[in-house]
Protein backbone atom coordinates (compact mmCIF):
# COMPACT_ATOMS: atom_id res chain seq x y z
CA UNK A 1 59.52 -47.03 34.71
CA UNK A 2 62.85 -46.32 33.34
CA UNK A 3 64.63 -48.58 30.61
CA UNK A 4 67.63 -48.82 33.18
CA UNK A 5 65.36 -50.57 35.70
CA UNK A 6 62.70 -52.52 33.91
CA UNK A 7 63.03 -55.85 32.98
CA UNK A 8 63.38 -57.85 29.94
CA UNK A 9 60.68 -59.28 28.42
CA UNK A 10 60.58 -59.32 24.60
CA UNK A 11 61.53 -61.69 21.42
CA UNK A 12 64.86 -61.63 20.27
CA UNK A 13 65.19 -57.60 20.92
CA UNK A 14 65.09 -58.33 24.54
CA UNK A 15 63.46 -55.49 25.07
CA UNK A 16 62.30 -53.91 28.23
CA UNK A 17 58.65 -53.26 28.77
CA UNK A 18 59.25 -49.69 28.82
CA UNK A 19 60.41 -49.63 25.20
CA UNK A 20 57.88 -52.72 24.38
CA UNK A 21 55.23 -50.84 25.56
CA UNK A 22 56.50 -47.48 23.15
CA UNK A 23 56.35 -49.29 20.21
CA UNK A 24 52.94 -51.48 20.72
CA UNK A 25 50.74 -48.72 21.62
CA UNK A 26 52.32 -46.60 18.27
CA UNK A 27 51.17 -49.62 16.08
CA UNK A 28 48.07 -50.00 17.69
CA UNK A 29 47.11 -46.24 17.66
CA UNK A 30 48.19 -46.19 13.94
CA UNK A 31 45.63 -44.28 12.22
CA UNK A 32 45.24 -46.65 9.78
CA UNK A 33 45.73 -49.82 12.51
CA UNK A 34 48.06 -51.61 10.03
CA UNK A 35 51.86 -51.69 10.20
CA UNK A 36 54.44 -52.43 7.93
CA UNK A 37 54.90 -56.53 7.08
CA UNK A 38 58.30 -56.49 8.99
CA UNK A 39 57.08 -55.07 12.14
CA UNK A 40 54.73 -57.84 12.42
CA UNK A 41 56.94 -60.38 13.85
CA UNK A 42 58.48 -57.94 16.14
CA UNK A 43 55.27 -56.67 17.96
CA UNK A 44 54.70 -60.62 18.26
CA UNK A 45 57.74 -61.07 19.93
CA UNK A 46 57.08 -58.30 22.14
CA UNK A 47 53.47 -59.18 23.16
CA UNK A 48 54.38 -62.63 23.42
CA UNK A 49 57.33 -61.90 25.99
CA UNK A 50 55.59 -60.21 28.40
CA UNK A 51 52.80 -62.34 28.47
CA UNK A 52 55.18 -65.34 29.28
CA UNK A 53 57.04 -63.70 31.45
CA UNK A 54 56.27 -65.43 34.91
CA UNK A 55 57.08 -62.21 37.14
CA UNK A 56 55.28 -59.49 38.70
CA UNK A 57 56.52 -56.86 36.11
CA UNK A 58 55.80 -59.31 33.37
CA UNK A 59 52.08 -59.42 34.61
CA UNK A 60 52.20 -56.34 34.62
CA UNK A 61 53.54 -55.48 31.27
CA UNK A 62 50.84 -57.39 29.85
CA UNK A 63 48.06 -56.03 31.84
CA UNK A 64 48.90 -52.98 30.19
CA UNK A 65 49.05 -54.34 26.93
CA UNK A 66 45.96 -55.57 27.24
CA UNK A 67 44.73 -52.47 28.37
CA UNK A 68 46.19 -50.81 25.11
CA UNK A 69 44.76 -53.48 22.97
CA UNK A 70 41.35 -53.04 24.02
CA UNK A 71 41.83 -49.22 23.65
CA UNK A 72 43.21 -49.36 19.94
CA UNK A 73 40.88 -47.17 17.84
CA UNK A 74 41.49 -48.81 14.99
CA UNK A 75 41.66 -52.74 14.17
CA UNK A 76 43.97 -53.40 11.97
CA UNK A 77 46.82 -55.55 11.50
CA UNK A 78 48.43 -54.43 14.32
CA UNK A 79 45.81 -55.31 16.82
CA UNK A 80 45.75 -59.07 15.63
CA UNK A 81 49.63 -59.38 16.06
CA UNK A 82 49.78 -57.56 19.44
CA UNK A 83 46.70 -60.18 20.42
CA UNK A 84 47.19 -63.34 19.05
CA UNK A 85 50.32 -63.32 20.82
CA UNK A 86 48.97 -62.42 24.52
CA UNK A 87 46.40 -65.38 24.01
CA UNK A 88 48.64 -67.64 22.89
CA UNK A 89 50.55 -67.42 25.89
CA UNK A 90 50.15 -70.38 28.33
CA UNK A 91 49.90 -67.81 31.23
CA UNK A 92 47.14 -65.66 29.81
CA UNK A 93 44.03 -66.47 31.91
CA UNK A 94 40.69 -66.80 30.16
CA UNK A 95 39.46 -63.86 32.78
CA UNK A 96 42.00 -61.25 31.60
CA UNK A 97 41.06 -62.09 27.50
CA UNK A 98 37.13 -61.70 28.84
CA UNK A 99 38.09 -58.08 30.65
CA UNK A 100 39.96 -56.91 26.98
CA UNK A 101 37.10 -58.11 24.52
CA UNK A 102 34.66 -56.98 26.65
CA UNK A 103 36.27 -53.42 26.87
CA UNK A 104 37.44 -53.16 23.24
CA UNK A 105 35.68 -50.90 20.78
CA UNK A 106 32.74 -53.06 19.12
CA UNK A 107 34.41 -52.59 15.51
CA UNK A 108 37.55 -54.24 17.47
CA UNK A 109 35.78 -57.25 19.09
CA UNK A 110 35.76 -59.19 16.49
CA UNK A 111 39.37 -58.91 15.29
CA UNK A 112 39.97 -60.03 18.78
CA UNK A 113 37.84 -63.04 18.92
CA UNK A 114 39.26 -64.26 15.81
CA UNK A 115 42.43 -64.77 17.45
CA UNK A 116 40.69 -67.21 19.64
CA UNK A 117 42.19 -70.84 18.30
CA UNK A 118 45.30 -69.76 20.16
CA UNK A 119 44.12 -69.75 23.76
CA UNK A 120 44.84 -72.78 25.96
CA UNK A 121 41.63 -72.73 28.16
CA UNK A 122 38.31 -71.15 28.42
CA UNK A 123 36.10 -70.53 31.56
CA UNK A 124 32.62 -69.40 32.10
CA UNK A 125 33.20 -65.93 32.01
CA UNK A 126 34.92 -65.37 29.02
CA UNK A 127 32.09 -67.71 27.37
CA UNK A 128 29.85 -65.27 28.80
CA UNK A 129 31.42 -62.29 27.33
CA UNK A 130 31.72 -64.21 23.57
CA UNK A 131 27.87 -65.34 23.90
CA UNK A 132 27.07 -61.71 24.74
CA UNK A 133 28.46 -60.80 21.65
CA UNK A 134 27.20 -63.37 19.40
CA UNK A 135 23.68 -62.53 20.65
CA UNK A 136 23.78 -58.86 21.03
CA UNK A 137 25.75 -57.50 18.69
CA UNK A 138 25.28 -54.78 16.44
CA UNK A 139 26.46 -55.86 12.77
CA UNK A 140 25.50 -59.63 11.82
CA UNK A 141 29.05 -59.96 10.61
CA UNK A 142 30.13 -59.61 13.87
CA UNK A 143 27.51 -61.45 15.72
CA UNK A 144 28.57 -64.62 13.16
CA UNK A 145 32.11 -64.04 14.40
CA UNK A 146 31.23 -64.34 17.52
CA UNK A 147 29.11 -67.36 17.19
CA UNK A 148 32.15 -69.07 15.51
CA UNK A 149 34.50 -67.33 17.96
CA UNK A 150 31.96 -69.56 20.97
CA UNK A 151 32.76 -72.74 19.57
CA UNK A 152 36.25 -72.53 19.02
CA UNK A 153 35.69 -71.98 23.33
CA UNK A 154 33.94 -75.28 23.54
CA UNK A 155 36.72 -76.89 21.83
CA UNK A 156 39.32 -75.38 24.44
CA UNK A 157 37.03 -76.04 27.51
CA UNK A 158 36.69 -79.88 26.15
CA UNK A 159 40.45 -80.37 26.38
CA UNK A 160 40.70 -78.47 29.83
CA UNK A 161 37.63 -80.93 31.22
CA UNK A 162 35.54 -77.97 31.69
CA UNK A 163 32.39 -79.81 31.31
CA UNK A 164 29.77 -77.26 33.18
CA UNK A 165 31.26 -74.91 30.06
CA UNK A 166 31.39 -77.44 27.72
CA UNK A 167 27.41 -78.35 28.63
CA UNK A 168 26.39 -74.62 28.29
CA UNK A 169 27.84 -73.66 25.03
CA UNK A 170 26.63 -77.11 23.82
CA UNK A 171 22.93 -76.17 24.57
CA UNK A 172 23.16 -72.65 23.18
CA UNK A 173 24.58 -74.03 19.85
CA UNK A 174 21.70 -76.57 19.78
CA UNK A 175 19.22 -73.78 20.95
CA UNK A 176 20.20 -71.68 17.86
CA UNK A 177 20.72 -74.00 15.60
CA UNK A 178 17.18 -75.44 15.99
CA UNK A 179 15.85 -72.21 14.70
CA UNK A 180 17.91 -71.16 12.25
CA UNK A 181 16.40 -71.28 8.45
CA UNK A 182 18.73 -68.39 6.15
CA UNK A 183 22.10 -70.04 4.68
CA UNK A 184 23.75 -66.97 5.34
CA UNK A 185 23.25 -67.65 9.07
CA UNK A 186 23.12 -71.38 9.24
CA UNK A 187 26.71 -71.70 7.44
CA UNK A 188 28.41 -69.77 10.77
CA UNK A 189 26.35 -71.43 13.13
CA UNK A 190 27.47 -74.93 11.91
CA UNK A 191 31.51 -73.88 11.79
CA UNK A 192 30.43 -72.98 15.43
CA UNK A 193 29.24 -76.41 16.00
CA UNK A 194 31.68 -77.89 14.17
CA UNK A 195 34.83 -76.07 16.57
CA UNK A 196 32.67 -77.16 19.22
CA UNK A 197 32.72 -80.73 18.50
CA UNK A 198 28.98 -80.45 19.74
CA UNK A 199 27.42 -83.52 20.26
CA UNK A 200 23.94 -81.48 21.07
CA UNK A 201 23.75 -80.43 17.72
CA UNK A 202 24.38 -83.79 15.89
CA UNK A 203 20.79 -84.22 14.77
CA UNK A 204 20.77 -80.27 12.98
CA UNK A 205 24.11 -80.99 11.80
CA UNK A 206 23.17 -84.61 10.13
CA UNK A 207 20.01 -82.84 8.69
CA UNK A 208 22.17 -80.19 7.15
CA UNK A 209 24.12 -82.99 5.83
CA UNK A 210 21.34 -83.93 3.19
CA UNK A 211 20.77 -80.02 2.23
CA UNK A 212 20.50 -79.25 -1.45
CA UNK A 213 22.87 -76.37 -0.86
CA UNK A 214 26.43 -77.19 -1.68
CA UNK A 215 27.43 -74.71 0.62
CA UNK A 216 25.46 -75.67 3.84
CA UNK A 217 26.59 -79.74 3.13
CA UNK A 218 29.84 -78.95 3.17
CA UNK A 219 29.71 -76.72 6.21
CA UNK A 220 27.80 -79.79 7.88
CA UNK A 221 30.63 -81.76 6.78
CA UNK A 222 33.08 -80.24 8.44
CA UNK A 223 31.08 -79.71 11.68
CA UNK A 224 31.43 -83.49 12.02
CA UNK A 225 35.16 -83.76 12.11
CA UNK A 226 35.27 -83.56 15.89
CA UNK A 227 32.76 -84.93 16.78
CA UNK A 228 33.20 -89.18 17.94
CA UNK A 229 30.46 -91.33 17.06
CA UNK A 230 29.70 -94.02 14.35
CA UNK A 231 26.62 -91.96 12.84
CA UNK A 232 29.18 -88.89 12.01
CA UNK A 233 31.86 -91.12 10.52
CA UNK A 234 29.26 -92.89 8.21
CA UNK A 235 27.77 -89.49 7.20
CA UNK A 236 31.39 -88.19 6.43
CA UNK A 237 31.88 -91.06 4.67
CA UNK A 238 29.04 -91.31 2.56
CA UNK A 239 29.72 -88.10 1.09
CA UNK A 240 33.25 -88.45 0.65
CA UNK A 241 32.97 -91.11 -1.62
CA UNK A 242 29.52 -90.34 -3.46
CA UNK A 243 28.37 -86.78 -2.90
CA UNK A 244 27.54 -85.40 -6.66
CA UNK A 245 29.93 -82.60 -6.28
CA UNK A 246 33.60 -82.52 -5.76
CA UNK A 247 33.88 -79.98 -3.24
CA UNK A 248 31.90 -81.90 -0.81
CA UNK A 249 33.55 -84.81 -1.27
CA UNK A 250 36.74 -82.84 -0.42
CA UNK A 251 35.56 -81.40 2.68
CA UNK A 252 34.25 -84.94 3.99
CA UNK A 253 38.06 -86.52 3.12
CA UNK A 254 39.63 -83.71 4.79
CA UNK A 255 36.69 -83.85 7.91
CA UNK A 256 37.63 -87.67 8.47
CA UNK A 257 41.27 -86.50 9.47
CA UNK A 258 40.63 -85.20 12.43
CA UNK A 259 39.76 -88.43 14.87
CA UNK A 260 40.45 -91.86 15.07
CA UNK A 261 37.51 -93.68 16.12
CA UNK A 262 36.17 -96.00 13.86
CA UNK A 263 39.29 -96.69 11.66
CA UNK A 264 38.69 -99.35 9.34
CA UNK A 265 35.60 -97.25 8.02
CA UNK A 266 37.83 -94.00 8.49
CA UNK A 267 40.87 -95.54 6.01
CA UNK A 268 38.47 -97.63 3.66
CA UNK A 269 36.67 -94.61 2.45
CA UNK A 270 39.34 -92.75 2.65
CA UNK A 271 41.31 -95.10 0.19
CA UNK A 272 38.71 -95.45 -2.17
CA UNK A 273 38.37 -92.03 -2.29
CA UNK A 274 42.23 -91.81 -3.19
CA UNK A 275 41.77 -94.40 -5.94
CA UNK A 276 38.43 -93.75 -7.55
CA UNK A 277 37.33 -90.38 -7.41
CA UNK A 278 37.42 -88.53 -10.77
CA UNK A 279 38.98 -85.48 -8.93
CA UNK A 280 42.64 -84.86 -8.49
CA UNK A 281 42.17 -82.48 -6.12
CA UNK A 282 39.34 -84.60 -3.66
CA UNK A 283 42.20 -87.20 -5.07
CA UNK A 284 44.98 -85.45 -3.26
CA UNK A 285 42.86 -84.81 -0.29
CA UNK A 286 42.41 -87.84 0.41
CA UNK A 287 45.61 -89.07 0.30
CA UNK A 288 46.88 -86.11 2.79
CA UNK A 289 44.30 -87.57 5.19
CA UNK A 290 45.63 -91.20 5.12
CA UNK A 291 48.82 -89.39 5.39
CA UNK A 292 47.39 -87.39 8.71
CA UNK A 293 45.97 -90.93 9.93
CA UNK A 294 49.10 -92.71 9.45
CA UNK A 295 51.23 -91.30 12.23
CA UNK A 296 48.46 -93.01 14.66
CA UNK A 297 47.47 -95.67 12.25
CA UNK A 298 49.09 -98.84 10.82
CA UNK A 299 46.02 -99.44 9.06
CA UNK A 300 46.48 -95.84 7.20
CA UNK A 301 50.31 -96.42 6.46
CA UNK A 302 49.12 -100.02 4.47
CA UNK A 303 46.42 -98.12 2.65
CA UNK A 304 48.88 -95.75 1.41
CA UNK A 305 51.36 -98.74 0.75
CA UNK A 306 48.22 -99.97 -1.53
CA UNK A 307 47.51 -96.64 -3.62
CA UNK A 308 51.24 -96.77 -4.85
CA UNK A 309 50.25 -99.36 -6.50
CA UNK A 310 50.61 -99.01 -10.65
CA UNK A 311 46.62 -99.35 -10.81
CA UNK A 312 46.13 -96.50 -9.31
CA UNK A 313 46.15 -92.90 -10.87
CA UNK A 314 49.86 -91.61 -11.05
CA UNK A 315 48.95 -88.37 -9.26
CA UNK A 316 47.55 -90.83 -6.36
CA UNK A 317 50.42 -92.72 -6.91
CA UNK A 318 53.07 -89.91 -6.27
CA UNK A 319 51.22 -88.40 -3.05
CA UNK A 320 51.22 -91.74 -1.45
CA UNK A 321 54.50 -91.90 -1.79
CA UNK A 322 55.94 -88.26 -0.32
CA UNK A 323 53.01 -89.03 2.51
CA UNK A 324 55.22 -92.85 3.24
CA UNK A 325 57.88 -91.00 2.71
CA UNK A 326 57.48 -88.69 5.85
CA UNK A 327 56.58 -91.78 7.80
CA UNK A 328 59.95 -93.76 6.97
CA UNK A 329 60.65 -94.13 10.88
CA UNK A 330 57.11 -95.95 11.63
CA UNK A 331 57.48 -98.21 8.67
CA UNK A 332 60.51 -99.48 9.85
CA UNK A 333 59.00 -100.46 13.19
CA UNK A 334 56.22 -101.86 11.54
CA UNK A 335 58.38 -103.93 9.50
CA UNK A 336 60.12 -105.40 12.26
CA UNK A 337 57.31 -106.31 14.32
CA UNK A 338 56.24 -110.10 14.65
């Protein structure tokens, strides 16, 4: 294809795929697989405008990126970029992700899968090929990736309504999870859960909620952010205002973010977190929670209204007020409703 013929389809360089193509496949086949820091954003932009270009040639630009990507012999940098940006495109298909990963190099596959958060869907097959992985893998590193990588699928296939996906990866979470004993593997397996927002797993995850390990709590923690029940709230909160050590208490704040369910609970603890803990930093969490919670919840905005109060800590004090501060708009409706 000649650059007088083909088609724009990149970033700002509006470059056609000809060219795009040129200067992809020399990053990815870098021997090294890294590029220079500036280059970054440009293979981005040219990944990323073929794969939402909504044409024949554009679907076929990125079919041969893809193609490229899972042929790059080395994974650096490069690979990631070029990546991230096809799956992050609304048009990329779960199917054409599954045919890449599945052909990549294994030392690639899991710089791949990490760029998983960005997708928009996720079907059976592509869960297939990420399961694969996680179970058959050679290096455990890359297996845990994988397992994480799964999850982060359940999450996407929740959104989409994809419940015959969302069931599966459910029961292979809870399935591995029920025999899992080595921190080393148990700490990947609940991040899994916890992307997953896996309801199956709620009675491993509350277990490891009680652990002795600091680390395995406060990966338990934060496997409960998603997930919408009463138990998991008062479990979050518990330990965000009385585990022994700070960093759990952190995690739990930060966990209780991420729904709404439950709100009087969510914003009490939350605020007496803000107020009492000896912490600045589980402190300051909390606060940026309420300050999450308060572009849903009126309840959150009065709580932070509260912790500018001159009883509290000034650090608390001073967060509570830049968090208001970026919710000046809803305030003011509050204050003129009836």
């Amino acid at each position: 294809m000649s650059r007088a013929s083909a088609s724009a389809v990149g970033g700002g360089a509006n470059a056609p795929c000809a060219e795009a193509l040129e200067e992809v496949v020399r990053a990815l086949r870098a021997a090294d697989g890294t590029v220079a820091e500036a280059a970054i954003s440009r293979l981005q932009d040219l990944a990323r405008g073929a794969a939402d270009l909504n044409t024949d040639e554009g679907r076929s630009c990125k079919a041969r990126l893809l193609l490229e990507a899972s042929r790059a012999p080395t994974c650096g940098i490069a690979l990631s970029a070029v990546f991230s940006s096809i799956v992050a495109s609304s048009l990329t298909l779960p199917g054409e992700l599954a045919d890449a990963i599945s052909k990549a190099p294994p030392e690639c596959r899991a710089v791949m899968i990490r760029t998983l958060p960005f997708a928009h869907d996720a079907d059976m097959a592509l869960v297939r090929v990420v399961e694969g992985l996680a179970q058959h893998e050679g290096a455990i590193e890359h297996r845990l990736t994988a397992w994480q990588g799964l999850g982060t699928l359940c999450y996407h296939a929740r959104k989409k309504a994809r419940s015959d996906v969302v069931a599966h990866v459910e029961g292979v979470l809870r399935d591995k999870l029920s025999g899992l004993k080595l921190p080393e593997e148990r700490v990947p397996l609940l991040k899994a859960a916890g992307n997953a927002g896996c309801q199956a797993c709620l009675p491993f995850v509350e277990a490891a909620a009680s652990d002795k390990s600091t680390e395995i709590r406060t990966a338990a923690l934060g496997a409960l952010r998603f997930v919408d029940s009463k138990a998991a709230v008062t479990r979050m909160c518990k330990a965000a205002t009385s585990d022994h050590d700070a960093a759990v208490r952190q995690v739990a704040g930060w966990s209780l973010r991420n729904g709404v369910s439950f709100e009087v609970q969510r914003v009490t603890c939350l605020a007496k977190a803000a107020a009492q803990d000896p912490s600045p930093v589980v402190r300051s969490g909390a606060v940026g929670s309420l300050g999450v919670l308060a572009g849903t919840l009126a309840r959150a905005r009065s709580a932070l209204i509260f912790l500018t109060d001159a009883s509290h800590p000034d650090d608390t004090r001073t967060h509570a007020r830049e968090a208001l501060a970026s919710h000046a708009d809803v305030l003011f409706a509050d204050a003129g409703r009836p």
